[in-house]
Protein backbone atom coordinates (compact mmCIF):
# COMPACT_ATOMS: atom_id res chain seq x y z
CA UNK A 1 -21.72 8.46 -27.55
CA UNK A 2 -20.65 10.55 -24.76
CA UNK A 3 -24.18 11.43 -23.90
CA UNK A 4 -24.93 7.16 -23.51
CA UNK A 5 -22.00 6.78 -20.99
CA UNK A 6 -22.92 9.52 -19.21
CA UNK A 7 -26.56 7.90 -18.59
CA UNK A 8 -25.02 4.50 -18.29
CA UNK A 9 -23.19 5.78 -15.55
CA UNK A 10 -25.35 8.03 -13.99
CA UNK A 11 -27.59 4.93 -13.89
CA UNK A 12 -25.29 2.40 -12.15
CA UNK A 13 -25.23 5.02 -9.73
CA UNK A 14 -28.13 4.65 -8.07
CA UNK A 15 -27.36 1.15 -6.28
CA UNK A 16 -23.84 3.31 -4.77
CA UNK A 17 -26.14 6.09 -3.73
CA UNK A 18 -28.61 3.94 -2.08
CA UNK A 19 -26.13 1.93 -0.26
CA UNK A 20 -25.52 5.29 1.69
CA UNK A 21 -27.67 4.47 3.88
CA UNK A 22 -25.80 2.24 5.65
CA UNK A 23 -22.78 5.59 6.20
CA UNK A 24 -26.17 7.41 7.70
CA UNK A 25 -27.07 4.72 9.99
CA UNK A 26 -23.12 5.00 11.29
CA UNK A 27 -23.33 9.03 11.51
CA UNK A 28 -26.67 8.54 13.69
CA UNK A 29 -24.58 6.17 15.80
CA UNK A 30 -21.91 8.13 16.11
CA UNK A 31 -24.28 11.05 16.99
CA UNK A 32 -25.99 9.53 19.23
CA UNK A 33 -22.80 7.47 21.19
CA UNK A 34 -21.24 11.36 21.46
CA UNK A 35 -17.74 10.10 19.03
CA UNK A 36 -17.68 13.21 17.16
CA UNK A 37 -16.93 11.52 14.09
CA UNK A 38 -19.78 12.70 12.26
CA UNK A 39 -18.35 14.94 9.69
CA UNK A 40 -15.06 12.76 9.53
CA UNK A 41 -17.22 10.26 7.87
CA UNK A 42 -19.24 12.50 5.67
CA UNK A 43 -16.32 13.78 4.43
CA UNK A 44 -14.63 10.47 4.12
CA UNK A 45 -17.58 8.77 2.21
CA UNK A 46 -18.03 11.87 -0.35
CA UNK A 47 -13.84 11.86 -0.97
CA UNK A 48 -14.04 8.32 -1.84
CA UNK A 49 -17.08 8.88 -4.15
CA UNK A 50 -15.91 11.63 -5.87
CA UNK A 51 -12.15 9.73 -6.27
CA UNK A 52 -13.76 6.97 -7.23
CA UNK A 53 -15.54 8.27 -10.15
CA UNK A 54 -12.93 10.53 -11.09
CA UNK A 55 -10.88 7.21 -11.29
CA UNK A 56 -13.50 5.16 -13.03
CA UNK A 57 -13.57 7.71 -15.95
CA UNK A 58 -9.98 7.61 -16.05
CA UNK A 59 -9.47 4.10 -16.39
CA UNK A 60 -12.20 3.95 -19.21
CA UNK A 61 -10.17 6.35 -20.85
CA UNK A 62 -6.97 4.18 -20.34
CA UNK A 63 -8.06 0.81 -21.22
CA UNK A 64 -8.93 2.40 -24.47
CA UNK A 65 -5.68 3.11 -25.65
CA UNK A 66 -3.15 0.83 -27.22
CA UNK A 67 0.32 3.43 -25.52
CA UNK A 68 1.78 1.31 -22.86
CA UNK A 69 3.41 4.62 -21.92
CA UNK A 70 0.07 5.25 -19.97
CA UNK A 71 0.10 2.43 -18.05
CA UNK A 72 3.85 3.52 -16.72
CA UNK A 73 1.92 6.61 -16.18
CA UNK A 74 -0.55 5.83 -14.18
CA UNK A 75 1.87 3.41 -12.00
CA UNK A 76 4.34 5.99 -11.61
CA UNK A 77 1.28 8.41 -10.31
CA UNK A 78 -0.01 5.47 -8.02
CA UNK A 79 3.52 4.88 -7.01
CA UNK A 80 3.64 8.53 -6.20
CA UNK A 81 0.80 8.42 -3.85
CA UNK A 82 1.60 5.81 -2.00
CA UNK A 83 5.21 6.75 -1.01
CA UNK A 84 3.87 10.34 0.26
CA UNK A 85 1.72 8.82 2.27
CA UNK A 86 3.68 5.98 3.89
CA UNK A 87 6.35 9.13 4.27
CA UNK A 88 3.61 10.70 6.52
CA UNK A 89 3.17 7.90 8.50
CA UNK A 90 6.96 7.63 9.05
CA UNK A 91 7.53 11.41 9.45
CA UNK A 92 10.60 11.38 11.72
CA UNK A 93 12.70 9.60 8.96
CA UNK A 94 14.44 12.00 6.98
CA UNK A 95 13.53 11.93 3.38
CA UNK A 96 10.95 9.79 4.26
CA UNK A 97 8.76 9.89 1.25
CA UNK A 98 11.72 9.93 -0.81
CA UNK A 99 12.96 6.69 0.46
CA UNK A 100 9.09 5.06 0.71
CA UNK A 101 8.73 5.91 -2.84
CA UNK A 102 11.56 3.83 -4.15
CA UNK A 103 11.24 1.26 -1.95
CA UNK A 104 7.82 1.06 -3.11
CA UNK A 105 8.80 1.13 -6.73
CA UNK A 106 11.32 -1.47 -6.76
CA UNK A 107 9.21 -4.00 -4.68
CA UNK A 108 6.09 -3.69 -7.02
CA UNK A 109 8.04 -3.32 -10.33
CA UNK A 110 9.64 -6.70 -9.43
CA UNK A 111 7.13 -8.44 -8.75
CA UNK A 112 5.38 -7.02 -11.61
CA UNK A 113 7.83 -7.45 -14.23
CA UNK A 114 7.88 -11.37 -12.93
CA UNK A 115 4.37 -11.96 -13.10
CA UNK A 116 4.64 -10.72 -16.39
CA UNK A 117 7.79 -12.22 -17.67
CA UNK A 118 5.93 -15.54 -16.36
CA UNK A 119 3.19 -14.92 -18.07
CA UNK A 120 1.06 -14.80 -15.48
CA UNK A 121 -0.82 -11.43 -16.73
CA UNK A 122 -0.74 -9.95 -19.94
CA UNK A 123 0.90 -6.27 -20.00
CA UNK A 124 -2.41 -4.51 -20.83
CA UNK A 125 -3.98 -2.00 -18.82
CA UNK A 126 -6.77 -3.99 -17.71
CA UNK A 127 -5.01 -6.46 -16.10
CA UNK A 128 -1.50 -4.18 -14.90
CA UNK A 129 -2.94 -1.41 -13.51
CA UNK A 130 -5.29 -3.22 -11.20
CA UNK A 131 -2.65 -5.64 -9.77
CA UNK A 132 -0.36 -2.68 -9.72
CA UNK A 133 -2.97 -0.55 -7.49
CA UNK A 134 -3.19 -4.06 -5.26
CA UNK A 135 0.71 -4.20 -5.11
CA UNK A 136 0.88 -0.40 -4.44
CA UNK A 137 -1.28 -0.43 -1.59
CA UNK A 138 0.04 -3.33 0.30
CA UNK A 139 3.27 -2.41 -0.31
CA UNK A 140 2.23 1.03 0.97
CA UNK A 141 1.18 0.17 4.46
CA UNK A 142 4.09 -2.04 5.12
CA UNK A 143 6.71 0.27 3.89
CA UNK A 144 5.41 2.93 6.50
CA UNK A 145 4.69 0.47 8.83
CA UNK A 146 8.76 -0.78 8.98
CA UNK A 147 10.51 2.92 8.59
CA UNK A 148 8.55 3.97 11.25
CA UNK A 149 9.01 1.14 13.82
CA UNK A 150 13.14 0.43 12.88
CA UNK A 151 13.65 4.60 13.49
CA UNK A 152 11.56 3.75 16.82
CA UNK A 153 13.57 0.59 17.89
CA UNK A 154 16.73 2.53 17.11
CA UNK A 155 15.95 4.99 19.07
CA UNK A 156 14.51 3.24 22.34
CA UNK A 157 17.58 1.12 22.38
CA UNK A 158 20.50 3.99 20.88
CA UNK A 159 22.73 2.87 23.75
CA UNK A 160 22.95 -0.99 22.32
CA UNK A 161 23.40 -0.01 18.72
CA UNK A 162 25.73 2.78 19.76
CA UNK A 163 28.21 0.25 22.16
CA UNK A 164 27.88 -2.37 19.79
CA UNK A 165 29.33 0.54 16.71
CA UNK A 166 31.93 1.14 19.26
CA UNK A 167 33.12 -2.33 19.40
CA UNK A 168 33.53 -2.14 15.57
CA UNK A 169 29.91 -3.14 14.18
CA UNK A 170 28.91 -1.48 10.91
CA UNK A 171 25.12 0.46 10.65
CA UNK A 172 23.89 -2.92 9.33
CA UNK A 173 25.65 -5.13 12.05
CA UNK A 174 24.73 -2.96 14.61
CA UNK A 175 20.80 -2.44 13.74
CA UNK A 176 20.56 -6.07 12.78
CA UNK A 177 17.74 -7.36 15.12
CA UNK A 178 16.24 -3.56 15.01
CA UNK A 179 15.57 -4.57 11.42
CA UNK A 180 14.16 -7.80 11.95
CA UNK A 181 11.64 -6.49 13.96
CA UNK A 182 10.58 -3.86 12.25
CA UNK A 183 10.29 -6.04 9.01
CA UNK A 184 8.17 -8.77 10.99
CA UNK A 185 5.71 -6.40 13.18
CA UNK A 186 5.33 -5.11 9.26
CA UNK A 187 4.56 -8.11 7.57
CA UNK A 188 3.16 -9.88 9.90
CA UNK A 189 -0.24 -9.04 8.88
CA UNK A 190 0.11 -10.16 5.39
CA UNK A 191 0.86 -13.14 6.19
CA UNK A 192 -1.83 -13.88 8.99
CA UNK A 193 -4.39 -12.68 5.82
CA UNK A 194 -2.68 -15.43 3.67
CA UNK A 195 -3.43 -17.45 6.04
CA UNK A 196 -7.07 -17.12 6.90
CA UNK A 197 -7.94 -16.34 3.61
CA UNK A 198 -11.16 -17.76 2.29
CA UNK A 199 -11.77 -19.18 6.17
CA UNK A 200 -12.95 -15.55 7.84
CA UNK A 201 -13.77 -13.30 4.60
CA UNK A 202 -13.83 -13.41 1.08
CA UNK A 203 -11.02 -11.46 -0.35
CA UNK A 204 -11.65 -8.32 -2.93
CA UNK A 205 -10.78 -9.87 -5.99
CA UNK A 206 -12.53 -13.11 -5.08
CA UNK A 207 -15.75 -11.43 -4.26
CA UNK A 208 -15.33 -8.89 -7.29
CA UNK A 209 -15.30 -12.24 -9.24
CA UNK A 210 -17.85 -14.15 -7.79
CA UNK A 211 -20.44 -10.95 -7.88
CA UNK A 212 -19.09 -10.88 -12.03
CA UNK A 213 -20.96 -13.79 -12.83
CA UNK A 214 -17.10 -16.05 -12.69
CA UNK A 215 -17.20 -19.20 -11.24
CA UNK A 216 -15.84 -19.69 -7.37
CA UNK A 217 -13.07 -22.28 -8.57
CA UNK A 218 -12.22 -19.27 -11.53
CA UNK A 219 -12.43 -16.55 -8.53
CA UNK A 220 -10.09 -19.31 -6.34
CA UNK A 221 -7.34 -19.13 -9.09
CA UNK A 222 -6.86 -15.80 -9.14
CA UNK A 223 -6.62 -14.93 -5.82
CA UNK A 224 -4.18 -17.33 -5.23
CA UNK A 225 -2.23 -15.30 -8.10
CA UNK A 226 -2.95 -12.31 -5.63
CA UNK A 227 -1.72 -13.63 -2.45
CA UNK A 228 0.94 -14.34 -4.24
CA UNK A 229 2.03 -11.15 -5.42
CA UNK A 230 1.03 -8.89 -2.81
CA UNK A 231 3.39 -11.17 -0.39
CA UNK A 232 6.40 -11.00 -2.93
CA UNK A 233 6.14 -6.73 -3.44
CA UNK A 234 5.36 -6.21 0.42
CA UNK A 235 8.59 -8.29 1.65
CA UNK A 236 10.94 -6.83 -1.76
CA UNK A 237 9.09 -2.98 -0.32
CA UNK A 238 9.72 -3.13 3.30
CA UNK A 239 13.65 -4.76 3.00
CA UNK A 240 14.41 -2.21 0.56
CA UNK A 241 12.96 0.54 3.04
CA UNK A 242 15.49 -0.60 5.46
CA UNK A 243 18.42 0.00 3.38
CA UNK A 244 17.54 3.18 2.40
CA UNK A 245 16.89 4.37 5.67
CA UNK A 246 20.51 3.43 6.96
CA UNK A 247 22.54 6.30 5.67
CA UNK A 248 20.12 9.29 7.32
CA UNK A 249 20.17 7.33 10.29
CA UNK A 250 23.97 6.93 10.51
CA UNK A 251 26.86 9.74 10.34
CA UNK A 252 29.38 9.05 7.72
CA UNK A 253 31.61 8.43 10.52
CA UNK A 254 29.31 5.49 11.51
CA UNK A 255 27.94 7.44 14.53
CA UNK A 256 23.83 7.44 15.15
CA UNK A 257 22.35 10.72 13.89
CA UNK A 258 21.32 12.50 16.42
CA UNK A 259 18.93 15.09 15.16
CA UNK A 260 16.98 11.90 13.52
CA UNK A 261 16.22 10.23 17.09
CA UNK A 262 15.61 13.71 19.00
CA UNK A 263 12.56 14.74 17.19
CA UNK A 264 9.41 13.99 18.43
């Protein structure tokens, strides 16, 4: 049995490996126009093909099993992932993958637990753990996005919030339109994708659909389902990274931190 998926997959394979030749006709380009991202993208295109069949074993191994204690699993590991790397990208934000992580968490497992509780998607891990990946990753990028930029708006105008805790404003009063910036620059582009969606490209899911053999009104349906979501978990993500940001940036005294906005 073992030996047949094996060939099965080693079979499918061959389209994925021929479609390399599209990543060698960028690494001549980048040769030849002197970029110096040669091995960058070498080493980029063989990461994603070894993740990605690492990953497509592990799923078939997941979908398998009747435990919803492994879907938890592999959100929680997903989860994980995505909150050390939006940490990264906000580095200067103490705890940063810490507080990305949970803001992550409780964005996603909203939404998710809604979708479900509507019965939108049935809790199996066919259908969970790919809308949890989508989730994740959206939910990634705009958490990083918004930690980053509100720790850089604080810090580029520290003399307003710091005269306007002076006069009595709390962290929250004080950082207000920091905050609102931060939180639009970061969701900005998920909503300018909602809304040329379908008009410039087709989305993931849509085309995953289509290419399945499903019918373009089926495809339609469900990516509707997806805008949906992935709005709903990036906005519950990124406010939720705001509040847990607050107390490293502020002193329990209500004073800015200063070792937060020195570093560079």
């Amino acid at each position: 049995m073992e030996g047949m998926v094996w060939m099965d997959f080693l079979k499918g394979m061959l389209k994925p490996v021929a479609a390399t030749a599209v990543v060698v006709m960028a690494v001549v380009l980048s040769f030849y126009m002197k970029l110096g991202l040669e091995g960058e993208m070498v080493y980029s295109i063989a990461r994603a093909f070894l993740q990605l069949s690492i990953i497509g074993f592990v799923l078939e191994f997941i979908f398998t099993q009747k435990n919803a204690g492994w879907i938890v699993l592999a959100y929680l590991f997903m989860v994980s992932v995505a909150g050390y790397t939006a940490g990264k990208r906000a580095k200067h934000v103490p705890r940063g993958k810490y507080v990305a992580g949970a803001s992550i968490l409780a964005g996603t497992a909203v939404t998710m637990l809604l979708l479900v509780l509507l019965n939108v998607f049935p809790f199996t891990p066919r259908y969970i753990i790919p809308v949890a990946g989508m989730m994740v990753g959206n939910a990634m990028t705009v958490t990083g996005v918004t930690m980053k930029k509100l720790r850089d708006d604080i810090k580029i105008q520290k003399n307003l919030v710091e005269t306007a805790l002076a006069l009595g404003a709390t962290p929250r009063q004080a950082t207000l339109q920091q905050v609102k910036r931060a939180l639009i620059i970061a969701l900005s582009p998920v909503l300018d994708n909602a809304k040329t969606v379908g008009l410039i490209s087709l989305p993931g899911a849509m085309t995953g659909l289509i290419m399945g053999g499903a019918s373009p009104l089926e495809a339609i349906q469900l990516q509707i389902v997806v805008m949906n979501m992935l709005i709903g978990a990036s906005t519950v993500s990124s406010i939720m990274s705001t509040y847990f940001c607050w107390p490293s940036f502020f002193t329990k005294a209500y004073q800015l931190e200063d070792k937060v906005f020195t570093a560079e």
